[in-house]
N, C-alpha and C. Protein backbone atom coordinates (compact mmCIF):
# COMPACT_ATOMS: atom_id res chain seq x y z
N UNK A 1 -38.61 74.09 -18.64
CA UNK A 1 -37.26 74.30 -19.15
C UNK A 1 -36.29 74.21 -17.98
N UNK A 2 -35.28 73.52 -18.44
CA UNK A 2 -34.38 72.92 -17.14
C UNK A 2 -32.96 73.88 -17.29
N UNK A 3 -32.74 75.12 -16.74
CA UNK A 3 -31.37 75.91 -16.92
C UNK A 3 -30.44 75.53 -16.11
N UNK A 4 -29.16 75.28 -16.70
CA UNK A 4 -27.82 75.50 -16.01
C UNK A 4 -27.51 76.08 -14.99
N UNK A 5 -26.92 75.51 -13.66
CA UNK A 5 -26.87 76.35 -12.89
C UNK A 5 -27.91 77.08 -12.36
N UNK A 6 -29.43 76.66 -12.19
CA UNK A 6 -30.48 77.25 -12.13
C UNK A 6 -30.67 79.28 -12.99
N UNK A 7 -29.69 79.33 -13.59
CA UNK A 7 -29.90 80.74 -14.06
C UNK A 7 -30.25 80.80 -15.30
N UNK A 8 -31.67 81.39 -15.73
CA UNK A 8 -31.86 81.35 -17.07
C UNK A 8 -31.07 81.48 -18.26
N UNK A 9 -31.25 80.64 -19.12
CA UNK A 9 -29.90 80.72 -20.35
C UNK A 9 -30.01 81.94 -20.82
N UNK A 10 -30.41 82.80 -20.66
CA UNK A 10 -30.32 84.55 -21.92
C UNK A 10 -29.05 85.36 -20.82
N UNK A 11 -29.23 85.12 -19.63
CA UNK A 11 -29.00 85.34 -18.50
C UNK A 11 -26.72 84.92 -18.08
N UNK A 12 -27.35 83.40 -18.29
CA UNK A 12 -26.25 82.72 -18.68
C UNK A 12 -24.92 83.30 -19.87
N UNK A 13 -25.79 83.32 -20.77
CA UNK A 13 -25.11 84.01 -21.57
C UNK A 13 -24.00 84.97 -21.61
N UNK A 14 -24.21 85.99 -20.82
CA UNK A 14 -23.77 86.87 -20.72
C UNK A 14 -23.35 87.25 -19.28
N UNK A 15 -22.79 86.14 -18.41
CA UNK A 15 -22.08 86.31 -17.60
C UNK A 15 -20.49 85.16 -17.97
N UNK A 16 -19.76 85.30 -17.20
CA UNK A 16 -17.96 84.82 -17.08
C UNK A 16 -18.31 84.06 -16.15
N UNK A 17 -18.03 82.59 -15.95
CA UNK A 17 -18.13 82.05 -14.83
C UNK A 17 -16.13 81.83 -14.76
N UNK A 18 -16.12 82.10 -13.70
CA UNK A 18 -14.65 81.74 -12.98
C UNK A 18 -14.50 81.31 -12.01
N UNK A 19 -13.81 79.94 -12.14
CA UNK A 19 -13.37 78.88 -11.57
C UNK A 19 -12.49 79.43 -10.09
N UNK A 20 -12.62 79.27 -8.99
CA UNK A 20 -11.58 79.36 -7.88
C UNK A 20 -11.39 78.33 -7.14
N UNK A 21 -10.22 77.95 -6.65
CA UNK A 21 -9.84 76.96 -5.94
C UNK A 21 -9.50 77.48 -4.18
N UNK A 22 -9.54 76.56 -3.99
CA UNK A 22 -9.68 77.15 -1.92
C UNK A 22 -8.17 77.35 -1.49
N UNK A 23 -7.96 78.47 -0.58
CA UNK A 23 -7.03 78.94 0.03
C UNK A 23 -6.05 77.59 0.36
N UNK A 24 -4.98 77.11 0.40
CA UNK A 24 -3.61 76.28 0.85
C UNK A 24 -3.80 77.48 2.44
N UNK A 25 -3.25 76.30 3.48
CA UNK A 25 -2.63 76.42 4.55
C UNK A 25 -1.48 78.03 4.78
N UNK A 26 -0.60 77.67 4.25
CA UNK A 26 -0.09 78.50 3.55
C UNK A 26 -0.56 80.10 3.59
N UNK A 27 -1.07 79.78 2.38
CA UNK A 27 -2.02 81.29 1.86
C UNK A 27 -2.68 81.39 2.98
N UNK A 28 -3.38 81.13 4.49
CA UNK A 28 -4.13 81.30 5.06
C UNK A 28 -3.71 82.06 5.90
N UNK A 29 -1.93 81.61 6.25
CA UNK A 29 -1.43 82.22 7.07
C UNK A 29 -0.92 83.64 6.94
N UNK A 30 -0.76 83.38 5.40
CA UNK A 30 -0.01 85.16 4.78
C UNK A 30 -1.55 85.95 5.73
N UNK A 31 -2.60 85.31 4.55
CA UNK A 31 -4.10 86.45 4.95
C UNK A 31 -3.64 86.88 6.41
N UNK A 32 -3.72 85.81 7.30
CA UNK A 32 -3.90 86.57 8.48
C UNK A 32 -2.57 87.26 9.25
N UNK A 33 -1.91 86.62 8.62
CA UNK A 33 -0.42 88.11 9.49
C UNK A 33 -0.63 89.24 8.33
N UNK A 34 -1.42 89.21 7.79
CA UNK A 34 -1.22 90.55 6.57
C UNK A 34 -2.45 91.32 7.68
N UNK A 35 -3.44 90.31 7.58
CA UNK A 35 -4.97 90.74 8.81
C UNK A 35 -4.21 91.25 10.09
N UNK A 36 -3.18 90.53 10.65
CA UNK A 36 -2.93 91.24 12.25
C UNK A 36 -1.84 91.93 12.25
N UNK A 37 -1.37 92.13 11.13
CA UNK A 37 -0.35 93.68 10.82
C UNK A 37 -1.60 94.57 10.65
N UNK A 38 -2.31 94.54 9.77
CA UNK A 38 -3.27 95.69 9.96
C UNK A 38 -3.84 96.18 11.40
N UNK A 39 -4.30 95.25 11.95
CA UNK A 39 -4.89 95.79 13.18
C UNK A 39 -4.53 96.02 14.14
N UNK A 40 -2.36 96.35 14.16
CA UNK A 40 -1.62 96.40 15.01
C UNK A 40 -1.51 95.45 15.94
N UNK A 41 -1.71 94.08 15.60
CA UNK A 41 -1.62 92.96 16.42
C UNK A 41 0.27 92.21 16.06
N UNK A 42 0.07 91.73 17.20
CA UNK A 42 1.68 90.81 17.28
C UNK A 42 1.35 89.76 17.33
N UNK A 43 2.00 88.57 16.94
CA UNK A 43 1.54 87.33 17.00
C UNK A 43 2.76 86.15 16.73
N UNK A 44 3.12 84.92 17.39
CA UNK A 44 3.79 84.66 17.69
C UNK A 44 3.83 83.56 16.23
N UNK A 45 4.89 83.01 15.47
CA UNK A 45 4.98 82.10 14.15
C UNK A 45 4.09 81.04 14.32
N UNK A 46 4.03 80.25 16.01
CA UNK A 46 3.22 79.27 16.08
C UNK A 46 2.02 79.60 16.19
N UNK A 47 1.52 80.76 16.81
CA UNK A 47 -0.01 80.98 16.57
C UNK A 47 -0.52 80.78 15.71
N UNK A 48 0.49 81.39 14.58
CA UNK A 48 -0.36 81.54 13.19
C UNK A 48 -0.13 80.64 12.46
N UNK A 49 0.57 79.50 12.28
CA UNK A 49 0.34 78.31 11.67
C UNK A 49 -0.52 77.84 12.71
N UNK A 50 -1.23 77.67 14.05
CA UNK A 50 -2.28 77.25 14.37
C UNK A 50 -3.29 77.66 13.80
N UNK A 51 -3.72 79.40 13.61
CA UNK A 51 -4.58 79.81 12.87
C UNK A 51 -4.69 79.26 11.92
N UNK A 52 -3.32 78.95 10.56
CA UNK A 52 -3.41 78.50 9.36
C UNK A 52 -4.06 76.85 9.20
N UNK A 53 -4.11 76.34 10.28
CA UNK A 53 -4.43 74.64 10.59
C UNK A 53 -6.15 75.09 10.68
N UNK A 54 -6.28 75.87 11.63
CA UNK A 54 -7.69 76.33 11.97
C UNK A 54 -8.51 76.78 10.83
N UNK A 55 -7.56 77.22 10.21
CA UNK A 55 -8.59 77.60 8.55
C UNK A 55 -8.88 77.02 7.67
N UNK A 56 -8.17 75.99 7.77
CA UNK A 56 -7.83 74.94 7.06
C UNK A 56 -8.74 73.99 7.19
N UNK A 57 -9.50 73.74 8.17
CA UNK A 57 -10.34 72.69 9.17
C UNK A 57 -11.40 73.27 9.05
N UNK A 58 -11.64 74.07 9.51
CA UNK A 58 -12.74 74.83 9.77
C UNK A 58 -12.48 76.06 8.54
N UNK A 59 -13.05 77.36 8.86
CA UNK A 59 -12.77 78.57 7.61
C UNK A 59 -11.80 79.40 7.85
N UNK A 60 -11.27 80.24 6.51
CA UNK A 60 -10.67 81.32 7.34
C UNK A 60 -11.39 82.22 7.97
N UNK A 61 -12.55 82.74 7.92
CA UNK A 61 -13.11 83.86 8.60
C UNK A 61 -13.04 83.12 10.23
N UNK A 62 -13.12 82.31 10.29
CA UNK A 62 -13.71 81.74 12.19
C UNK A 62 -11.40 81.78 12.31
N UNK A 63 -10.96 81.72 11.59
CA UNK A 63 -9.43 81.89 11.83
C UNK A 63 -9.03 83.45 12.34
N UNK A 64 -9.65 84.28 10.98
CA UNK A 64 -9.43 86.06 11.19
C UNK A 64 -10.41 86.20 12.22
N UNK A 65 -11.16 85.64 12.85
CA UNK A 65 -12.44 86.31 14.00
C UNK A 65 -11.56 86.20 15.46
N UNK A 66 -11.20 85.08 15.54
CA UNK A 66 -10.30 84.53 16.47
C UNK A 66 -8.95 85.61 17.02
N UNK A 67 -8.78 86.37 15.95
CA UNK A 67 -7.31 87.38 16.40
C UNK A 67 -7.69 88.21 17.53
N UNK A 68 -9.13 88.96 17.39
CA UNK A 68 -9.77 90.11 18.18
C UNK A 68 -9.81 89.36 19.79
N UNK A 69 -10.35 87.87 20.22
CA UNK A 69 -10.46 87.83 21.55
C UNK A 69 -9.03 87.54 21.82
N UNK A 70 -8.38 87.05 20.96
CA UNK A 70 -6.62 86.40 21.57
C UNK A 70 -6.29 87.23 21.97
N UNK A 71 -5.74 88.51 21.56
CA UNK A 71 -5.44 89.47 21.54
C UNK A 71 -5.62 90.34 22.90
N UNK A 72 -7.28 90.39 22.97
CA UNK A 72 -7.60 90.87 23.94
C UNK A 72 -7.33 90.08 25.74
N UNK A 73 -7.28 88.79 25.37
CA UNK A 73 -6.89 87.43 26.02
C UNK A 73 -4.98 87.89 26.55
N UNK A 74 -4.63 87.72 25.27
CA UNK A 74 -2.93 88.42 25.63
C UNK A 74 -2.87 89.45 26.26
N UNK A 75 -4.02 90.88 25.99
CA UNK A 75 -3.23 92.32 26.81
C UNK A 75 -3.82 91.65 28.32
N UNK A 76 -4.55 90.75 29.12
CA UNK A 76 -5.26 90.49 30.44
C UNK A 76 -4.44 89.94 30.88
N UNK A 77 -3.38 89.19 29.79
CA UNK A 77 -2.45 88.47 30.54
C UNK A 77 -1.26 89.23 30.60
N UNK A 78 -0.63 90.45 30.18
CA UNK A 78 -0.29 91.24 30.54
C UNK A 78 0.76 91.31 29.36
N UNK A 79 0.30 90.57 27.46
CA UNK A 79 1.45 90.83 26.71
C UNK A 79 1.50 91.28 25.86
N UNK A 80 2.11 91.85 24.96
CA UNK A 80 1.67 92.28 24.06
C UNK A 80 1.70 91.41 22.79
N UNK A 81 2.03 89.89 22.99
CA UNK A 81 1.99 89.00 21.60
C UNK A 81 0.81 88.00 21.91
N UNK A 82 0.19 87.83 20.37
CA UNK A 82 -1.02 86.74 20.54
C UNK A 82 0.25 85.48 20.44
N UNK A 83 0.01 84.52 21.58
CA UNK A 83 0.37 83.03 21.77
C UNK A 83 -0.55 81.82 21.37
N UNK A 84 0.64 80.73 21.30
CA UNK A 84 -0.59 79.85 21.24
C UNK A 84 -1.55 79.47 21.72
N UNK A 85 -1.03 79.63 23.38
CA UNK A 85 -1.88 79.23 24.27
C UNK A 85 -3.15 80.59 24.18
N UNK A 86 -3.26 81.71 23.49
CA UNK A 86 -4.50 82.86 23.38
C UNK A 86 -5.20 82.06 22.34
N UNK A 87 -4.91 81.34 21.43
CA UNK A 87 -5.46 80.83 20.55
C UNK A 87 -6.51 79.38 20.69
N UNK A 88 -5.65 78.64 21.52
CA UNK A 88 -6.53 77.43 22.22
C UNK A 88 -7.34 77.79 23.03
N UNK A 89 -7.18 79.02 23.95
CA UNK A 89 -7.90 79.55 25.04
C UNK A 89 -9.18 79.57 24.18
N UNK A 90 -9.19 80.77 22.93
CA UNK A 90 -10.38 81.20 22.04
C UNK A 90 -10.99 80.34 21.26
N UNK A 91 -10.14 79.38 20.99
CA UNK A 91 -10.87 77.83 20.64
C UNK A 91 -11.98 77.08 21.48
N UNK A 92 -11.62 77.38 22.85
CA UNK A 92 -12.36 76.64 23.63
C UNK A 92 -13.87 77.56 24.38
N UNK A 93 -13.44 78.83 23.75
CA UNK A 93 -15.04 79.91 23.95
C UNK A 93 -15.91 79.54 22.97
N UNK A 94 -15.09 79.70 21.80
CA UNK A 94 -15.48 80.17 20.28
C UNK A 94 -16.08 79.37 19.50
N UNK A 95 -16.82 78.55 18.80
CA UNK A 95 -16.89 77.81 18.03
C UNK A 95 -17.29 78.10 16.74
N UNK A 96 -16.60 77.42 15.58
CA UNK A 96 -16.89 77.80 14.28
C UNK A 96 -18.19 77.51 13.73
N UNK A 97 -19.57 77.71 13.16
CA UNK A 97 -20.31 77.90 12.33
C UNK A 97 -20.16 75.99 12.33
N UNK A 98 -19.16 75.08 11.68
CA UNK A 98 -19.51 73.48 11.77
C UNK A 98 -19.83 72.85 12.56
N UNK A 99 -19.10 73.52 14.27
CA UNK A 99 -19.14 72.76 14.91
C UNK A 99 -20.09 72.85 15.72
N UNK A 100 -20.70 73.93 15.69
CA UNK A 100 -21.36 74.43 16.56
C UNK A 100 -23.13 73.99 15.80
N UNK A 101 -23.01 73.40 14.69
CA UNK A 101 -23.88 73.03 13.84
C UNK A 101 -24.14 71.61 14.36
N UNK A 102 -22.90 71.13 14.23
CA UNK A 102 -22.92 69.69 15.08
C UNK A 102 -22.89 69.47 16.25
N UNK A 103 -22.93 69.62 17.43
CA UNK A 103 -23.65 70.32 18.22
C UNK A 103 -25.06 70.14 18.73
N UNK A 104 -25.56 71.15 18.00
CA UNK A 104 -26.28 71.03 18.30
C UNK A 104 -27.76 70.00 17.43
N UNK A 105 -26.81 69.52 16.28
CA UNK A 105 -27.31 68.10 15.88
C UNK A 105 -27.03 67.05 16.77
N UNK A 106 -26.27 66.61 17.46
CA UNK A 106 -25.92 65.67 18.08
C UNK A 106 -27.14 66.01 19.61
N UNK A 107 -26.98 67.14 20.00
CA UNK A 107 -27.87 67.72 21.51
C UNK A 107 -29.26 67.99 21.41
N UNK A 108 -30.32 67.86 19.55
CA UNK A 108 -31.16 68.06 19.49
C UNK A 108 -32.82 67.79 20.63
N UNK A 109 -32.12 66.92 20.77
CA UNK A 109 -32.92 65.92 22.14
C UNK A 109 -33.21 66.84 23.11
N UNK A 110 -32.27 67.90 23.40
CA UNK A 110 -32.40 68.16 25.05
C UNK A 110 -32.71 70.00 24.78
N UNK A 111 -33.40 70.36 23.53
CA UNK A 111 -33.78 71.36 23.28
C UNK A 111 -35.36 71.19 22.73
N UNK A 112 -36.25 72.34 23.17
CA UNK A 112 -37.57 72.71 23.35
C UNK A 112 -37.45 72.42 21.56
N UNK A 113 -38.67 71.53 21.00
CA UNK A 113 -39.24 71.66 19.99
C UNK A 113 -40.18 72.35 19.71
């Protein structure tokens, strides 16, 4: 017997499936100045449409993960606002879950099988 969605039809039955569509640019950016008002973070308009590009590309979570080193990146540099330049900095530590997938697809060669 071949079920829908691999979940047995009795099963099926009696769940709601609901449809969601993926976060807009936009919406990515509210999340995360709503995210770095919470965590008493400052952050500069262009950061966070970088973030919002970054989520956009990649996810929002590797976008909201990104606030904690900027941040910490900004107080070393002695400020109290995340910049853009904290953001490219953490770009270039950090890598998201895709890229870092590709990666190490592309580098498979030069790792112990």
């Amino acid at each position: 017997i071949v079920s829908p969605h691999g979940i047995p039809i009795d099963l099926l039955d009696r769940l709601l499936i609901i449809r969601t569509l993926p976060y807009t640019e936009e919406e990515m950016v509210q999340i995360i100045k709503i995210r770095a008002a919470t965590e008493g973070l400052t952050i500069e308009d262009s950061a966070l449409s970088i973030l919002g590009q970054i989520g956009a590309k990649a996810t929002l979570r590797y976008a909201v993960q990104l606030l904690t080193p900027a941040a910490i990146n900004a107080r070393i540099c002695s400020r109290s606002t995340i910049e853009k330049a904290d953001i490219k900095d953490m770009t270039e530590l950090f890598m998201d879950a895709k890229s870092s997938a590709e990666m190490l697809r592309e580098n498979s060669d030069k790792y112990m099988k």
